[in-house]
Protein backbone atom coordinates (compact mmCIF):
# COMPACT_ATOMS: atom_id res chain seq x y z
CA UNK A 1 -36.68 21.36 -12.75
CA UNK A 2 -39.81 19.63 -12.80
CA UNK A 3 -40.44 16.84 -10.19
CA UNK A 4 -40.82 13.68 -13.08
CA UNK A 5 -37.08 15.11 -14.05
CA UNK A 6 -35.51 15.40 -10.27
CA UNK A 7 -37.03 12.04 -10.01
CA UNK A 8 -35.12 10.26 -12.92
CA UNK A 9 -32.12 12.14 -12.59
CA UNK A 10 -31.84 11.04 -8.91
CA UNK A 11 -32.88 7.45 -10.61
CA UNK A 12 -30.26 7.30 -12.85
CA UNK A 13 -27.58 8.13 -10.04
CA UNK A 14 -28.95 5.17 -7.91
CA UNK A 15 -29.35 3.00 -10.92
CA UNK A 16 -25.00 4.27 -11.89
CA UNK A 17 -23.96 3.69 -8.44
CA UNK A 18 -25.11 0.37 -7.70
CA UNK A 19 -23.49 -0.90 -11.49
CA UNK A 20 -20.19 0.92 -10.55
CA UNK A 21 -20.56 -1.07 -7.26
CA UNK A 22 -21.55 -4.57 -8.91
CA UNK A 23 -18.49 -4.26 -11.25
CA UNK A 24 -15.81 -2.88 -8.68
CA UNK A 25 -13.16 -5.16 -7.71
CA UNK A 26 -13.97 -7.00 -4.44
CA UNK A 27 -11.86 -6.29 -1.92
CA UNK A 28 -11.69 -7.90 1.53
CA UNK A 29 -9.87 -7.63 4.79
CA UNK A 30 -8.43 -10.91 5.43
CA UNK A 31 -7.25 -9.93 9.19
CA UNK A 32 -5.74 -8.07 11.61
CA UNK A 33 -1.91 -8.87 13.16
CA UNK A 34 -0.96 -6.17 15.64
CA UNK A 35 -0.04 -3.05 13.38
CA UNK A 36 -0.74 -4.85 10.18
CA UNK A 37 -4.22 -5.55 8.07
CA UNK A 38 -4.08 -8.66 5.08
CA UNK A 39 -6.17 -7.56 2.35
CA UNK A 40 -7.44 -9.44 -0.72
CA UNK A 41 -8.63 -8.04 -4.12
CA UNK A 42 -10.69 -10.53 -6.11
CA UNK A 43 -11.25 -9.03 -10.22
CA UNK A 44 -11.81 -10.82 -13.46
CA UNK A 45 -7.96 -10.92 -13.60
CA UNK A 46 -7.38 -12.82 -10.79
CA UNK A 47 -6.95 -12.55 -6.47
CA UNK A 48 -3.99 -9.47 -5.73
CA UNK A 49 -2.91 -10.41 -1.89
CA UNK A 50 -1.12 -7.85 0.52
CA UNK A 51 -0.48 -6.87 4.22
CA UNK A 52 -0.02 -3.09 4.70
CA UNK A 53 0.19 -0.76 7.56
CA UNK A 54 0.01 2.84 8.20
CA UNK A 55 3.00 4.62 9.75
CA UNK A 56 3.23 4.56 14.00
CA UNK A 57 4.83 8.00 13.90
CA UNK A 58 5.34 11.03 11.14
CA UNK A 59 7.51 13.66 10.55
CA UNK A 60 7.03 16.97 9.62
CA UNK A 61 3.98 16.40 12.77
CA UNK A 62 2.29 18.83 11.56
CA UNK A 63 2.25 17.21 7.78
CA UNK A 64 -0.83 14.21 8.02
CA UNK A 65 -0.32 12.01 5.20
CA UNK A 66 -2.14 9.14 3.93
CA UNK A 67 0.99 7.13 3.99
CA UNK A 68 1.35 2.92 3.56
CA UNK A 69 3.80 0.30 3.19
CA UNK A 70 2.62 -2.49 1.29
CA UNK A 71 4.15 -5.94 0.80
CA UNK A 72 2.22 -7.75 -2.34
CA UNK A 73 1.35 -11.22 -4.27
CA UNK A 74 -0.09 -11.52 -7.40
CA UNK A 75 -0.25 -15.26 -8.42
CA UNK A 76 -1.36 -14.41 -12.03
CA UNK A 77 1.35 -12.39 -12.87
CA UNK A 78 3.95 -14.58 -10.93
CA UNK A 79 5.00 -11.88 -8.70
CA UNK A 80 5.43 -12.28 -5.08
CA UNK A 81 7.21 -9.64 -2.07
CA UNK A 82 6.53 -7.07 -4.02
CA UNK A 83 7.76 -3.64 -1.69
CA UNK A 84 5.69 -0.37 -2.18
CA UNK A 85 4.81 2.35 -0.30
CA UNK A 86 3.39 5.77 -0.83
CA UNK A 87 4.04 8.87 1.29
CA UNK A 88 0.82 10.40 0.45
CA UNK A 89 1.90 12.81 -2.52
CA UNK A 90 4.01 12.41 -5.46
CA UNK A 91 7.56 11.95 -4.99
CA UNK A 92 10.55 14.43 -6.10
CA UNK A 93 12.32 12.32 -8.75
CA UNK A 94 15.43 14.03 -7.90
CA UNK A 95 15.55 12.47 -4.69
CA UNK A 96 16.08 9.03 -3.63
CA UNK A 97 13.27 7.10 -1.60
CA UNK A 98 14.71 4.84 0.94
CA UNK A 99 13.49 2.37 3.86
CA UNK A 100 16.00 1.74 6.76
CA UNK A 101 15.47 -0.60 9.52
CA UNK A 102 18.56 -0.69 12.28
CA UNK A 103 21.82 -0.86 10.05
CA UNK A 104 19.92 -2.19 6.52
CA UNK A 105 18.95 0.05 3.90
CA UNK A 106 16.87 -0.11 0.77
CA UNK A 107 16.34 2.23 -1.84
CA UNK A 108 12.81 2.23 -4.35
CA UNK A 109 13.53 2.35 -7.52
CA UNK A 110 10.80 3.70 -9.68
CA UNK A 111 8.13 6.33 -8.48
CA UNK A 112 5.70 7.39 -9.89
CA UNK A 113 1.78 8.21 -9.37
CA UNK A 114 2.66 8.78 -5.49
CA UNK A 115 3.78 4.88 -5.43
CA UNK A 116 7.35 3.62 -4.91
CA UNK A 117 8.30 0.34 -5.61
CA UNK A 118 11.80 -1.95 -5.92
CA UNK A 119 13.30 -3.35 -9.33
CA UNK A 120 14.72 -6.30 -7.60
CA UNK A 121 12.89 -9.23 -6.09
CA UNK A 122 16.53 -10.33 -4.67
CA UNK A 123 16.85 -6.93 -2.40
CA UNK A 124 12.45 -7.42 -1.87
CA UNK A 125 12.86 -10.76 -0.26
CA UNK A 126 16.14 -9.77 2.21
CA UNK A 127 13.83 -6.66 2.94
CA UNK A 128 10.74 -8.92 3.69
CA UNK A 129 13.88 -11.22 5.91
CA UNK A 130 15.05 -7.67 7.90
CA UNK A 131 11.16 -6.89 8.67
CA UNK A 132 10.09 -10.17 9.87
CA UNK A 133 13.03 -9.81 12.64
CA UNK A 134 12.77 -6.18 13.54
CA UNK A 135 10.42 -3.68 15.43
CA UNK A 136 10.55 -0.67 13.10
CA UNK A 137 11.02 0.35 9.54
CA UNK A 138 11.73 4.25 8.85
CA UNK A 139 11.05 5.21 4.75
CA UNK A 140 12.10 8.45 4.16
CA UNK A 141 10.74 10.46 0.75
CA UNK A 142 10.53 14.16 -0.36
CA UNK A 143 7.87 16.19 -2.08
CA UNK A 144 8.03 17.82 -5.22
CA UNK A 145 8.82 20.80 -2.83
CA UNK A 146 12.03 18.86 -2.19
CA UNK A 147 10.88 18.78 1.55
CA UNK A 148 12.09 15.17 3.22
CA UNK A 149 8.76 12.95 5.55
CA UNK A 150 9.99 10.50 7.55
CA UNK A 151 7.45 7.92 8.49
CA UNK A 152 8.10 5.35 10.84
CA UNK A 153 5.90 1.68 10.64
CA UNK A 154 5.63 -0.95 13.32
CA UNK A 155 6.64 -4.45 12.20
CA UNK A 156 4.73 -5.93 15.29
CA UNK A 157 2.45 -8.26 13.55
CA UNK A 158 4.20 -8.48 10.31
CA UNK A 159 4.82 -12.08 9.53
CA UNK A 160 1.67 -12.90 10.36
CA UNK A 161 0.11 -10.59 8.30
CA UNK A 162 2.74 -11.72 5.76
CA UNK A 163 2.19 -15.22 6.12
CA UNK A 164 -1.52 -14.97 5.79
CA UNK A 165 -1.33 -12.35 2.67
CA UNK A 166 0.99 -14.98 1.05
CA UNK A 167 -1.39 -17.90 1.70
CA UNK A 168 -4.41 -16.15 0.80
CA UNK A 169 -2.80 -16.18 -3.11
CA UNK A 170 -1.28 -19.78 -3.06
């Protein structure tokens, strides 16, 4: 390859990159509170709000996911505590994913593209009550394999994070 054509092939990367970058979504961190980080995505459709956290603890150990719980406002779409969470791999749709913290339990609903997320905004909101009172939330999926991961999430610094993601999209 001749040295005019390495040039504007290398050109035309630099030249795609920065566009892509220009046109992404713009997406901020809001804050910090304890285990949990406020995020804000600003598009041409409007702000998306949410507090998230990564998992304290994971089980199989030897299994390192990207795993997240995600709690979500979307002011254009009218949609507020919205629950997801993603294990890091596509869930087994035979199996049920469920978050338990001390004697509550909640079950997702729909999965699907390694997300799982609640039908009801009635069970969302007495989820979003349970986690701004307690320490720890367990969410329990399985693999296509059919092989259950446990991950366990810190609620220390929850409803602030909360708080500020909801507040952030009012």
């Amino acid at each position: 390859m001749s040295l005019i054509k390495k040039f504007f092939y290398f050109f035309t990367i630099v030249l795609i990159f920065s566009i892509s970058k220009t046109l992404a979504e713009d997406l901020k961190k809001v804050g910090k509170f304890k285990d949990w980080d406020v995020m804000v995505i600003s598009n041409k459709s409007g702000k998306v709000c949410f507090a998230q956290s990564t998992p304290v603890l994971q089980a199989p150990k030897t299994n390192k996911r990207d795993a997240r719980l995600f709690v979500t406002f979307r002011p254009n779409e009218k949609i507020s505590n919205e629950i997801s969470t993603t294990a890091g791999y596509e869930f087994n749709k035979n199996n049920s994913v469920l978050a338990t913290s001390g004697n509550n339990k909640f079950k997702f609903d729909i999965k699907q593209q390694g997300f799982a997320w609640m039908t009801s905004n009635k069970k969302e909101k007495i989820m979003v009550k349970v986690m701004k009172k307690g320490s720890r939330i367990m969410v329990a999926g399985y693999n296509k394999e059919g092989s259950q991961t446990i991950d366990h999430y810190s609620l220390l610094g929850f409803t602030k994070a909360y708080n500020t993601a909801k507040k952030a999209c009012s």
